[in-house]
C-alpha atoms as a PDB file:
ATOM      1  CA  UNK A   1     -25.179  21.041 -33.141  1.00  0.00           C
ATOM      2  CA  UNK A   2     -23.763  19.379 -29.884  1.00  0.00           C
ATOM      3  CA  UNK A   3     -20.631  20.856 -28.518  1.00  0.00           C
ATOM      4  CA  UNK A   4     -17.345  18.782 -27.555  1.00  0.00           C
ATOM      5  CA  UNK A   5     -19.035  18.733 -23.659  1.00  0.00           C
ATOM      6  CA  UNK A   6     -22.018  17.629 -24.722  1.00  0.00           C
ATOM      7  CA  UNK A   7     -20.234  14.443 -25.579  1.00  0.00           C
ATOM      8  CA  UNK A   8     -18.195  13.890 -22.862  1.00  0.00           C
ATOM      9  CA  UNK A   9     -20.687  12.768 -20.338  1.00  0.00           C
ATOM     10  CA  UNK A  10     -21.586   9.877 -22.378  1.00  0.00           C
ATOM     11  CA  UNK A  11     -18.014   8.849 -23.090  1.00  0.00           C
ATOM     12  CA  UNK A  12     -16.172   9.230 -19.677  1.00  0.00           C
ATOM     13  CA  UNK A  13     -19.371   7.414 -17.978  1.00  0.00           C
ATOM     14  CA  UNK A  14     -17.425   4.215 -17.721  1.00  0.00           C
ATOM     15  CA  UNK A  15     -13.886   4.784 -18.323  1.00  0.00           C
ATOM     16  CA  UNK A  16     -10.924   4.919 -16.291  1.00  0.00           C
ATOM     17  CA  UNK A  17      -9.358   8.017 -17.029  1.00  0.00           C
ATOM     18  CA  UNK A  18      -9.818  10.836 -18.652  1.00  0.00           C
ATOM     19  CA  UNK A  19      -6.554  12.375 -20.247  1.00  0.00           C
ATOM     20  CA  UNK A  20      -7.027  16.605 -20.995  1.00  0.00           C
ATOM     21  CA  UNK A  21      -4.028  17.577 -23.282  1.00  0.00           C
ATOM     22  CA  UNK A  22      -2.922  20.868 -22.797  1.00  0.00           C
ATOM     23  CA  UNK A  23      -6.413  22.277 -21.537  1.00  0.00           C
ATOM     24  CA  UNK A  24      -7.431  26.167 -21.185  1.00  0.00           C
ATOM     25  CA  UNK A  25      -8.005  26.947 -17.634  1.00  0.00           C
ATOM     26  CA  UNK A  26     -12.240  27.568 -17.655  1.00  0.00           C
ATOM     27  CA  UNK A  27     -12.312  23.903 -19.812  1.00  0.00           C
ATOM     28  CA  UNK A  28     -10.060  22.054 -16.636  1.00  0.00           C
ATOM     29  CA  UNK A  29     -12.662  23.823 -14.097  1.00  0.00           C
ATOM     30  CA  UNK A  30     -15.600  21.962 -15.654  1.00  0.00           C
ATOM     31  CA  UNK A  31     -14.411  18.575 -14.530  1.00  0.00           C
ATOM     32  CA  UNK A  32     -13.399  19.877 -11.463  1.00  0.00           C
ATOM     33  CA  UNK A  33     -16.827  20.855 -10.904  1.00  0.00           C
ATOM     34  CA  UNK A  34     -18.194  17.889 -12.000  1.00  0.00           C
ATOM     35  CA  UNK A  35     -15.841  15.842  -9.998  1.00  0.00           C
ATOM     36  CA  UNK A  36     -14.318  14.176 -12.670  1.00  0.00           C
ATOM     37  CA  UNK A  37     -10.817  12.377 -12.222  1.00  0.00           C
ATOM     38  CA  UNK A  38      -8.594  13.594 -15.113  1.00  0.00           C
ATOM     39  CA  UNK A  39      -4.986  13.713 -15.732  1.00  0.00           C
ATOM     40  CA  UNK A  40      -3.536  16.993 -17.545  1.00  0.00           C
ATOM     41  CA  UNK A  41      -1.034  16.297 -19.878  1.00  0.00           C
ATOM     42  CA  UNK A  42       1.180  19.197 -21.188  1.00  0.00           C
ATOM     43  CA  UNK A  43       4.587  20.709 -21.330  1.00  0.00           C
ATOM     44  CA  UNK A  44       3.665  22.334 -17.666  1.00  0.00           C
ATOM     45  CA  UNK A  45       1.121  22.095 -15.623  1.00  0.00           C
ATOM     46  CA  UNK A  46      -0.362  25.764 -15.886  1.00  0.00           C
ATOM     47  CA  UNK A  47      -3.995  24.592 -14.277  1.00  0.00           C
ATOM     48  CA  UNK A  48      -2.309  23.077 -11.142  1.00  0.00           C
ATOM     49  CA  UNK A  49      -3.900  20.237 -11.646  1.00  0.00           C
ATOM     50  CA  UNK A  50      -3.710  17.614  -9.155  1.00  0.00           C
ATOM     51  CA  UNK A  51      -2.816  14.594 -11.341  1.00  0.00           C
ATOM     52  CA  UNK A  52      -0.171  15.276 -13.792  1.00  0.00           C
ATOM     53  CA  UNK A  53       1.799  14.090 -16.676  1.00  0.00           C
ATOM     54  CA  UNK A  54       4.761  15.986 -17.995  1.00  0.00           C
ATOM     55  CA  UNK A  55       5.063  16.187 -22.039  1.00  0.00           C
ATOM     56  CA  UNK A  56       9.189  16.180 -22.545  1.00  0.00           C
ATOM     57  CA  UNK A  57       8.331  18.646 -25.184  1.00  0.00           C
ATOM     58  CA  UNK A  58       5.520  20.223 -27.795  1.00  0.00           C
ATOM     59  CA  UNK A  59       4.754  17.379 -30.260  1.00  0.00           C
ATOM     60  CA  UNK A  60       2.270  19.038 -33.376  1.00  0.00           C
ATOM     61  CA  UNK A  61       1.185  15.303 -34.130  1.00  0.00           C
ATOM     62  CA  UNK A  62      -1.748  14.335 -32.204  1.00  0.00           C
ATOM     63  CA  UNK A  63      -0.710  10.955 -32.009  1.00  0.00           C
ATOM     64  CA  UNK A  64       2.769  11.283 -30.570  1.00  0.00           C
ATOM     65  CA  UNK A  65       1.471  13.665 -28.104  1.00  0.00           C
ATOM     66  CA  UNK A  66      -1.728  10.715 -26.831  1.00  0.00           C
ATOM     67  CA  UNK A  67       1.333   8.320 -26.953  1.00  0.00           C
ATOM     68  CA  UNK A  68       3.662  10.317 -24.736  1.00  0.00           C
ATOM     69  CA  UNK A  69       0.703  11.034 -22.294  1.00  0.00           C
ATOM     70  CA  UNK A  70      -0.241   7.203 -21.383  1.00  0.00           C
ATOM     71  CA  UNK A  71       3.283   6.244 -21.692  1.00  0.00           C
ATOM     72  CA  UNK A  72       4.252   8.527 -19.021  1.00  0.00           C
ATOM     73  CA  UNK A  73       0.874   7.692 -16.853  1.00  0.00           C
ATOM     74  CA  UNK A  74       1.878   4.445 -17.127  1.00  0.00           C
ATOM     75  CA  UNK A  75       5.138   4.957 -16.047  1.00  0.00           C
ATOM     76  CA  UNK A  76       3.266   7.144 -12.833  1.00  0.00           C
ATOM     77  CA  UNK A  77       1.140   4.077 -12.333  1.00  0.00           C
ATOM     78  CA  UNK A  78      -1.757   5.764 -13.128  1.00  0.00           C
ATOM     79  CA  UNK A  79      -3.251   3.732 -15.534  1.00  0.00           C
ATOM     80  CA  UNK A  80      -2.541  -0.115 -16.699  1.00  0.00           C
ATOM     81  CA  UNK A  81      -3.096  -2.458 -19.771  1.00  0.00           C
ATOM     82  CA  UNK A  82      -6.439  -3.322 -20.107  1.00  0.00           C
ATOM     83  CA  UNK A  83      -7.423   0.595 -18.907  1.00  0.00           C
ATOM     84  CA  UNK A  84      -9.868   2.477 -20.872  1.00  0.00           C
ATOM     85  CA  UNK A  85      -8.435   5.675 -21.406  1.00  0.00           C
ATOM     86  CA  UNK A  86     -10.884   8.629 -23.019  1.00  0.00           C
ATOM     87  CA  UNK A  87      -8.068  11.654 -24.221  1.00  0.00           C
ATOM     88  CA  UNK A  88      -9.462  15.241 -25.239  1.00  0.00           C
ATOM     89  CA  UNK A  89      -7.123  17.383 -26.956  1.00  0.00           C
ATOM     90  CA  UNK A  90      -6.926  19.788 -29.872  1.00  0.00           C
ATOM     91  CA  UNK A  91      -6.253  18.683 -33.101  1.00  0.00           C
ATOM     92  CA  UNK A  92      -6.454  22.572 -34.874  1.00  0.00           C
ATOM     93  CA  UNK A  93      -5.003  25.368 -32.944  1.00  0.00           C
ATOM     94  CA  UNK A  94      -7.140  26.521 -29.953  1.00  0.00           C
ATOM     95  CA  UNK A  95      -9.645  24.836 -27.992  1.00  0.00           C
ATOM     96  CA  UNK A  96      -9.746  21.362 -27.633  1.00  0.00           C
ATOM     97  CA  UNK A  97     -12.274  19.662 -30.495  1.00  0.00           C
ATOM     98  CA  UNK A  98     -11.363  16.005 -30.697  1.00  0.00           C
ATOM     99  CA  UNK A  99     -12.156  13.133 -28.018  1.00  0.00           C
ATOM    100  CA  UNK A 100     -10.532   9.906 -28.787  1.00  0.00           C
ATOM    101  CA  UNK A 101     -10.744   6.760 -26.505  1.00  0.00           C
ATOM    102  CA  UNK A 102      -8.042   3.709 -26.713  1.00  0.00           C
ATOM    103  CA  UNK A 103      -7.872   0.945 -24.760  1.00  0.00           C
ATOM    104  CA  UNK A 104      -4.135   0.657 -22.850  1.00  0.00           C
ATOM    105  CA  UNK A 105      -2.116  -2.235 -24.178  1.00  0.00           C
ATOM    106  CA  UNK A 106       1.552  -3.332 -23.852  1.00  0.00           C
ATOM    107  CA  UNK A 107       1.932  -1.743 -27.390  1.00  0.00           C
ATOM    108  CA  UNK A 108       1.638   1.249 -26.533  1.00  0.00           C
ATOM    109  CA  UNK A 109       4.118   1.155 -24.006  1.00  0.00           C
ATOM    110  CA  UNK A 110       6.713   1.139 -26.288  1.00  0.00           C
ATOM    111  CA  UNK A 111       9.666   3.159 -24.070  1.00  0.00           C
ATOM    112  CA  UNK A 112       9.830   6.423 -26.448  1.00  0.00           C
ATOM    113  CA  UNK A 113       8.704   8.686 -23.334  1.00  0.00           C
ATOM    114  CA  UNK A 114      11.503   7.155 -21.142  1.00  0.00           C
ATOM    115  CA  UNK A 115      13.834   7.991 -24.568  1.00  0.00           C
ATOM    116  CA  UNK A 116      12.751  11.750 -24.069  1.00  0.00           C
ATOM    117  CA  UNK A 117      12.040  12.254 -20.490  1.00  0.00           C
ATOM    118  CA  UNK A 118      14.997  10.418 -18.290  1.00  0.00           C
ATOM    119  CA  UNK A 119      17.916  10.890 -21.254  1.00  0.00           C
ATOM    120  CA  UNK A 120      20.980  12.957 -20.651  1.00  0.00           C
ATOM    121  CA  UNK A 121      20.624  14.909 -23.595  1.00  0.00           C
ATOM    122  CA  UNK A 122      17.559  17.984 -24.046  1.00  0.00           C
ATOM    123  CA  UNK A 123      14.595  16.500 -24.991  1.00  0.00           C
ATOM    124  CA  UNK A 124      14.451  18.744 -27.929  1.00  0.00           C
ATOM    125  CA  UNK A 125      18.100  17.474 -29.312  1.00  0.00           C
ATOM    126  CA  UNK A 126      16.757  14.284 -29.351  1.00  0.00           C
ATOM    127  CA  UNK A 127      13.179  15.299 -31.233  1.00  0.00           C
ATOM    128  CA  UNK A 128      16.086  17.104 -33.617  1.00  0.00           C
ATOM    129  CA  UNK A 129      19.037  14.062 -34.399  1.00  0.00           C
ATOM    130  CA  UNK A 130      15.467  11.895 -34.955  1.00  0.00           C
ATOM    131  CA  UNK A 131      13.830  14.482 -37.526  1.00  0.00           C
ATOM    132  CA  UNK A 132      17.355  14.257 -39.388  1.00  0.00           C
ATOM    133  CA  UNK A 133      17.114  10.174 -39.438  1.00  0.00           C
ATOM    134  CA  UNK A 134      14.002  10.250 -40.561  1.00  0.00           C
ATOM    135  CA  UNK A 135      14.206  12.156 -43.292  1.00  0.00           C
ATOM    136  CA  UNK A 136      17.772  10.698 -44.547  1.00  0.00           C
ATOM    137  CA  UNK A 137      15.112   7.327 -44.392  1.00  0.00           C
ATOM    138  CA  UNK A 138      13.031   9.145 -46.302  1.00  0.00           C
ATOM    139  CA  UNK A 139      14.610  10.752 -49.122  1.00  0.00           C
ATOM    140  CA  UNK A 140      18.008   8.767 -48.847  1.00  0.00           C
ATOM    141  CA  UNK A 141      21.381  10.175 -49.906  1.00  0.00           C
ATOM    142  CA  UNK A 142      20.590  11.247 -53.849  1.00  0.00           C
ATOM    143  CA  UNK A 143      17.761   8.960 -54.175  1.00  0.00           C
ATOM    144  CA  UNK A 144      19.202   5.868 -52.305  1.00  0.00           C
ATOM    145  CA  UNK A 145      19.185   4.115 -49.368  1.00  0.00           C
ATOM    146  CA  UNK A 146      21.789   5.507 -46.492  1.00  0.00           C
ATOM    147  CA  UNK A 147      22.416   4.427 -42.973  1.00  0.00           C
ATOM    148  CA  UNK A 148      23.447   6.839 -40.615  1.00  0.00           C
ATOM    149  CA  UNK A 149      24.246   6.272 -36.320  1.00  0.00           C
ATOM    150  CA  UNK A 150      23.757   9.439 -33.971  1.00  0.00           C
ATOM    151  CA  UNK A 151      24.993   9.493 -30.629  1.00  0.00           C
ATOM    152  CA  UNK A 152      23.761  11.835 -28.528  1.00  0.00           C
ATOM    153  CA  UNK A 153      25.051  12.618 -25.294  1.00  0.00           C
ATOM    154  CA  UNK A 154      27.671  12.140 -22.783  1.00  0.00           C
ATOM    155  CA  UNK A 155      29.754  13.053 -25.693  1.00  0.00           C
ATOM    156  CA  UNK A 156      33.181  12.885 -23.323  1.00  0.00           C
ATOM    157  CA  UNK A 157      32.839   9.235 -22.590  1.00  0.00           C
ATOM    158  CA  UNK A 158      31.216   8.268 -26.285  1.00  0.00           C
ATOM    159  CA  UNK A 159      34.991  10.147 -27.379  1.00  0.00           C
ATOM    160  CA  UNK A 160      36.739   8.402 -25.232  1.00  0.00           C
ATOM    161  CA  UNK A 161      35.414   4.925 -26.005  1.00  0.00           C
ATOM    162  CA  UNK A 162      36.084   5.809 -29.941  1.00  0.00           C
ATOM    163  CA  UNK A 163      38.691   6.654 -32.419  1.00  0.00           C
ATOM    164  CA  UNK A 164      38.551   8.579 -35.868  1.00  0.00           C
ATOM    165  CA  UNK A 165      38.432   7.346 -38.660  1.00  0.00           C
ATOM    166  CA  UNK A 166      38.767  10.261 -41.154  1.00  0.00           C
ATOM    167  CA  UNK A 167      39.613  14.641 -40.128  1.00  0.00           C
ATOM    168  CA  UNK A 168      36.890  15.773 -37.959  1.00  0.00           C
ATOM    169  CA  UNK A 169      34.913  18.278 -39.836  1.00  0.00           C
ATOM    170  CA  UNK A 170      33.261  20.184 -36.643  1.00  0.00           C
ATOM    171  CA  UNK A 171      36.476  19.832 -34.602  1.00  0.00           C
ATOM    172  CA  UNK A 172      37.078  23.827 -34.256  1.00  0.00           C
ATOM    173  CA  UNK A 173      33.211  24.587 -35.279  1.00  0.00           C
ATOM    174  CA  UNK A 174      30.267  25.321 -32.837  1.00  0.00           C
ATOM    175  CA  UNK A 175      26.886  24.447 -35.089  1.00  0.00           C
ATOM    176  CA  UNK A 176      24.381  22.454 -33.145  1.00  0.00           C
ATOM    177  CA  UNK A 177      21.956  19.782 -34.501  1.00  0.00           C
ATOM    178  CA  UNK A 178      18.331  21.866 -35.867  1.00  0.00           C
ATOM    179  CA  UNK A 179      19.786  23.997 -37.842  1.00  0.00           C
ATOM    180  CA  UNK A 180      18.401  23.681 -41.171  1.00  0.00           C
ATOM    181  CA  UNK A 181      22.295  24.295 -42.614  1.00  0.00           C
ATOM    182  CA  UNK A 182      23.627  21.930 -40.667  1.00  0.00           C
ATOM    183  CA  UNK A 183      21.029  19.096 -41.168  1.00  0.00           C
ATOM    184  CA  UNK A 184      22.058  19.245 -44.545  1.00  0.00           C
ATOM    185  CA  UNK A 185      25.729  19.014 -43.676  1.00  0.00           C
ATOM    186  CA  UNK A 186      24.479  15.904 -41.338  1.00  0.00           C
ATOM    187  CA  UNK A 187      22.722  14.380 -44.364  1.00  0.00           C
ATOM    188  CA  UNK A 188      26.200  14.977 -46.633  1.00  0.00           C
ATOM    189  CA  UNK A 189      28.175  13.258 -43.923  1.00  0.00           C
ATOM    190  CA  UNK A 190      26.042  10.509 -43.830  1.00  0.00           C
ATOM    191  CA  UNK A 191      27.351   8.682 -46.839  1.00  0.00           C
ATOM    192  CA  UNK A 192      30.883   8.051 -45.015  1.00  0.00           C
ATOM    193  CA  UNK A 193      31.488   5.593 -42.469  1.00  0.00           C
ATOM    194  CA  UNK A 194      31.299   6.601 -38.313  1.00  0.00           C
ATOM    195  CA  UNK A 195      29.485   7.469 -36.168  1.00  0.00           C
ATOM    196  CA  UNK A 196      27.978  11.084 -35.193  1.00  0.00           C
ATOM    197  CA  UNK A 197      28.805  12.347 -31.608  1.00  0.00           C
ATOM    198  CA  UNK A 198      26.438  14.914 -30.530  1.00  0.00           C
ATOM    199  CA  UNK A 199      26.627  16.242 -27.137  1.00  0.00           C
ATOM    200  CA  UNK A 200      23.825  17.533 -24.529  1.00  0.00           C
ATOM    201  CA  UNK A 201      22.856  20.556 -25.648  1.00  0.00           C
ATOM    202  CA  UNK A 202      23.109  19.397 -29.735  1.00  0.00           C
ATOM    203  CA  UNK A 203      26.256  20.380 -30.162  1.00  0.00           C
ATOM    204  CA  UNK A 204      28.275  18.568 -33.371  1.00  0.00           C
ATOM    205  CA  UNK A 205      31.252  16.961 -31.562  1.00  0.00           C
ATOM    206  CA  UNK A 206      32.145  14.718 -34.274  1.00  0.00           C
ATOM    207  CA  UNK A 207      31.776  12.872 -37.632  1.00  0.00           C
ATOM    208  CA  UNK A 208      33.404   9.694 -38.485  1.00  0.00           C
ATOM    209  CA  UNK A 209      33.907   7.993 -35.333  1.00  0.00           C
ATOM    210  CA  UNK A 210      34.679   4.400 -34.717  1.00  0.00           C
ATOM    211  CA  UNK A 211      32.769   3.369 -31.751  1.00  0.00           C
ATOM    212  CA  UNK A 212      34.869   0.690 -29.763  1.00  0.00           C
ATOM    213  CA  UNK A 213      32.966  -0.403 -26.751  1.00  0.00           C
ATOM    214  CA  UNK A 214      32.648  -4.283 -25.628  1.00  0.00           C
ATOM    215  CA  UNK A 215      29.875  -6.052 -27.441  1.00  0.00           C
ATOM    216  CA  UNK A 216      29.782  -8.828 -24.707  1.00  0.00           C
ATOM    217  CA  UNK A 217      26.101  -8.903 -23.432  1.00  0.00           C
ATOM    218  CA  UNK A 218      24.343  -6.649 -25.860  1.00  0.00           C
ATOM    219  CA  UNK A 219      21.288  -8.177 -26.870  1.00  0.00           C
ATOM    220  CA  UNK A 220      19.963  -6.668 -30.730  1.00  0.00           C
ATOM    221  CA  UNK A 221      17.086  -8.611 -32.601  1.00  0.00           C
ATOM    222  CA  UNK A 222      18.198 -11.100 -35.171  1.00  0.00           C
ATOM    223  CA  UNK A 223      19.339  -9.453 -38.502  1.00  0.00           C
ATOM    224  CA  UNK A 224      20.733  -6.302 -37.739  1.00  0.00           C
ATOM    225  CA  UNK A 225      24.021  -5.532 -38.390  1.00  0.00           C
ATOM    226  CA  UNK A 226      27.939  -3.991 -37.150  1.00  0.00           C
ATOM    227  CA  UNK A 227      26.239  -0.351 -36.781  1.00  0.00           C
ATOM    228  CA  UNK A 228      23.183  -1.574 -34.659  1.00  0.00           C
ATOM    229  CA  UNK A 229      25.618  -3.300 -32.041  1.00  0.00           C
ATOM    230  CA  UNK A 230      27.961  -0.255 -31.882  1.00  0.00           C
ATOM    231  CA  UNK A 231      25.025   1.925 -30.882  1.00  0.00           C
ATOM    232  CA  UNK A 232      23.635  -0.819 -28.737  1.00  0.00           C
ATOM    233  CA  UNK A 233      27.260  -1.057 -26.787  1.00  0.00           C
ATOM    234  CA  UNK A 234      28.058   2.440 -26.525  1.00  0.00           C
ATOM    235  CA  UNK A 235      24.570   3.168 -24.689  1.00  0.00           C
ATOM    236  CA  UNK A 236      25.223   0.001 -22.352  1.00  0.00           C
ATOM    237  CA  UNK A 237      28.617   1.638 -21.469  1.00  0.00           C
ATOM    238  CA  UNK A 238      28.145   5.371 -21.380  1.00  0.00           C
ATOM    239  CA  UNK A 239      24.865   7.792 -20.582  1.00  0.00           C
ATOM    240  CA  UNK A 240      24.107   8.223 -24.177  1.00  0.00           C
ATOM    241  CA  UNK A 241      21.372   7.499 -26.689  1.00  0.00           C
ATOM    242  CA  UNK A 242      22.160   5.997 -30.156  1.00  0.00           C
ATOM    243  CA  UNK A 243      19.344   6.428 -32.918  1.00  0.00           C
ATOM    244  CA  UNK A 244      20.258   4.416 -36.131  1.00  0.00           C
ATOM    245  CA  UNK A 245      18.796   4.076 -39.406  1.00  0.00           C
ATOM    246  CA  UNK A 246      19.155   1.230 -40.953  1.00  0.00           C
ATOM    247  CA  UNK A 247      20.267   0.987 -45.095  1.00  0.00           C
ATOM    248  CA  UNK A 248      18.874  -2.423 -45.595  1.00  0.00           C
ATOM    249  CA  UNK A 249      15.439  -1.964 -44.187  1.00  0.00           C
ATOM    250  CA  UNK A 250      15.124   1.436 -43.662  1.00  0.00           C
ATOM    251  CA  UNK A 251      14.026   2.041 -40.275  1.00  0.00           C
ATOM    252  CA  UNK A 252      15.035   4.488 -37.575  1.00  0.00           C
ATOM    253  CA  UNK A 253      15.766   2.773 -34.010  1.00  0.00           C
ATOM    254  CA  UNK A 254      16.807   4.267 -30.986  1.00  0.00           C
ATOM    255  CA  UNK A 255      18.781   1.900 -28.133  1.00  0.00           C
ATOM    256  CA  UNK A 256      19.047   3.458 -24.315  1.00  0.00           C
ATOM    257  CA  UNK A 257      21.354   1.368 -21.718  1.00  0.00           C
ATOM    258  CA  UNK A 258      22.110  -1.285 -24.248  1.00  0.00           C
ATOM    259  CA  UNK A 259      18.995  -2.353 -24.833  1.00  0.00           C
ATOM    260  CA  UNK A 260      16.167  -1.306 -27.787  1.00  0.00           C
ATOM    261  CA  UNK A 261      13.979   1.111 -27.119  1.00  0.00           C
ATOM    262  CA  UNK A 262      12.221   2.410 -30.126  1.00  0.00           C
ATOM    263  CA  UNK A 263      11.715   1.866 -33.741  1.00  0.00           C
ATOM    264  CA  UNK A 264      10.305   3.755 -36.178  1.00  0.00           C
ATOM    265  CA  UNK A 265       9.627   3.336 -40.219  1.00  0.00           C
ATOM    266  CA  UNK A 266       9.972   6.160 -41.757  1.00  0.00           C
ATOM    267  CA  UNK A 267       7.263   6.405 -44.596  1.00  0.00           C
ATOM    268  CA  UNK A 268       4.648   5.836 -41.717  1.00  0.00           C
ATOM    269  CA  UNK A 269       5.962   8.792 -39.215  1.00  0.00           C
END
């Protein structure tokens, strides 16, 4: 039976780059050997390889992680649209065992590796305040739709461009977002009005916040409503992100510096 190498020749004859995701030391050597230009995407560059992408953090689904990897070499300039791109990476634990090849388009450039690698907040807070949205979109609150608005970061300035509108819960407490007891009090929460405010590091600022930032100049496709602008504003006039999920359609979106960056549907993710 051929091996994974065996295959490669063939399939990186004519393409423009060759992405290695996470690769073991002796399997990087073999294209250096071969003189093969690659780009090593991971969490760190433990090869020292010479062209590099940096994965914001560990993502389990293959997909996210090939998504993260030409999003950020596009941001490098290291590939373009129209670029055929062959990636190698592991879809079962250990060596790598899959080879997939995409073509680059505009759609996959769709601004989630900015979202993760240039926000305030840790990387991994943001994976965390998204896992919670998604899975309020999935299972709603008792069986029905909710909407729900996180913001996470630059928690002074979100506080200070807000009011309450009910007694602060986490006030005197010190849980952080990705903890499986306080997802569920996130999910509980969800059902009143406000906004979350969740700081750098994931820590639970607030519940039931009343964002009040201008809306002059935010721009928010067609449709969506009061809690899509608030996020949209308070993003345009602090360093925060807002991810929102939506009760009438269901989807999770995520706006950076007033603008959209991301959105994601739930049943699909």
């Amino acid at each position: 039976m051929a091996s994974l190498t065996d295959h490669l020749a063939d399939l990186v004859a004519d393409a423009d780059a060759t992405f290695l995701f996470a690769p073991t030391g002796s399997f990087y050597e073999q294209f250096r050997e071969a003189d093969e230009e690659v780009v090593v995407v991971a969490t760190e560059n433990a090869v020292d390889a010479e062209t590099f992408v940096e994965l914001p953090l560990e993502f389990d689904n293959v997909r996210d992680r090939i998504r993260f990897g030409i999003e950020g070499a596009m941001d490098q300039e290291l590939v373009a649209e129209g670029d055929e791109v062959v990636c190698v990476a592991s879809v079962f634990e250990g060596e790598s065992d899959a080879i997939i090849r995409i073509t680059v388009d505009e759609n996959v450039h769709t601004g989630i590796y900015d979202l993760f690698a240039n926000s305030r907040a840790d990387p991994g807070v943001i994976r965390d305040v998204f896992e919670v949205a998604i899975e309020l979109g999935q299972k709603g609150q008792k069986g029905k739709p909710v909407g729900a608005l996180f913001v996470v970061g630059d928690a002074g300035k979100v506080m200070n461009k807000s009011r309450p509108l009910s007694y602060n819960p986490f006030e005197k407490s010190h849980v952080h977002v990705g903890d499986p007891i306080v997802n569920v009090m996130l999910k509980e929460f969800s059902r009143l009005d406000g906004a979350f405010v969740v700081s750098d590091s994931g820590k639970i600022v607030s519940a039931y916040r009343y964002l009040e930032p201008g809306a002059e100049g935010v721009d928010i496709p067609k449709g969506l409503g009061a809690r899509h602008m608030a996020g949209g504003a308070i993003t345009r006039d602090t360093n925060a992100t807002a991810i929102v999920l939506s009760e009438s359609d269901g989807l999770v979106r995520a706006f950076k510096g007033g603008k959209l960056v991301l959105e994601i549907d739930p049943e699909e993710y």
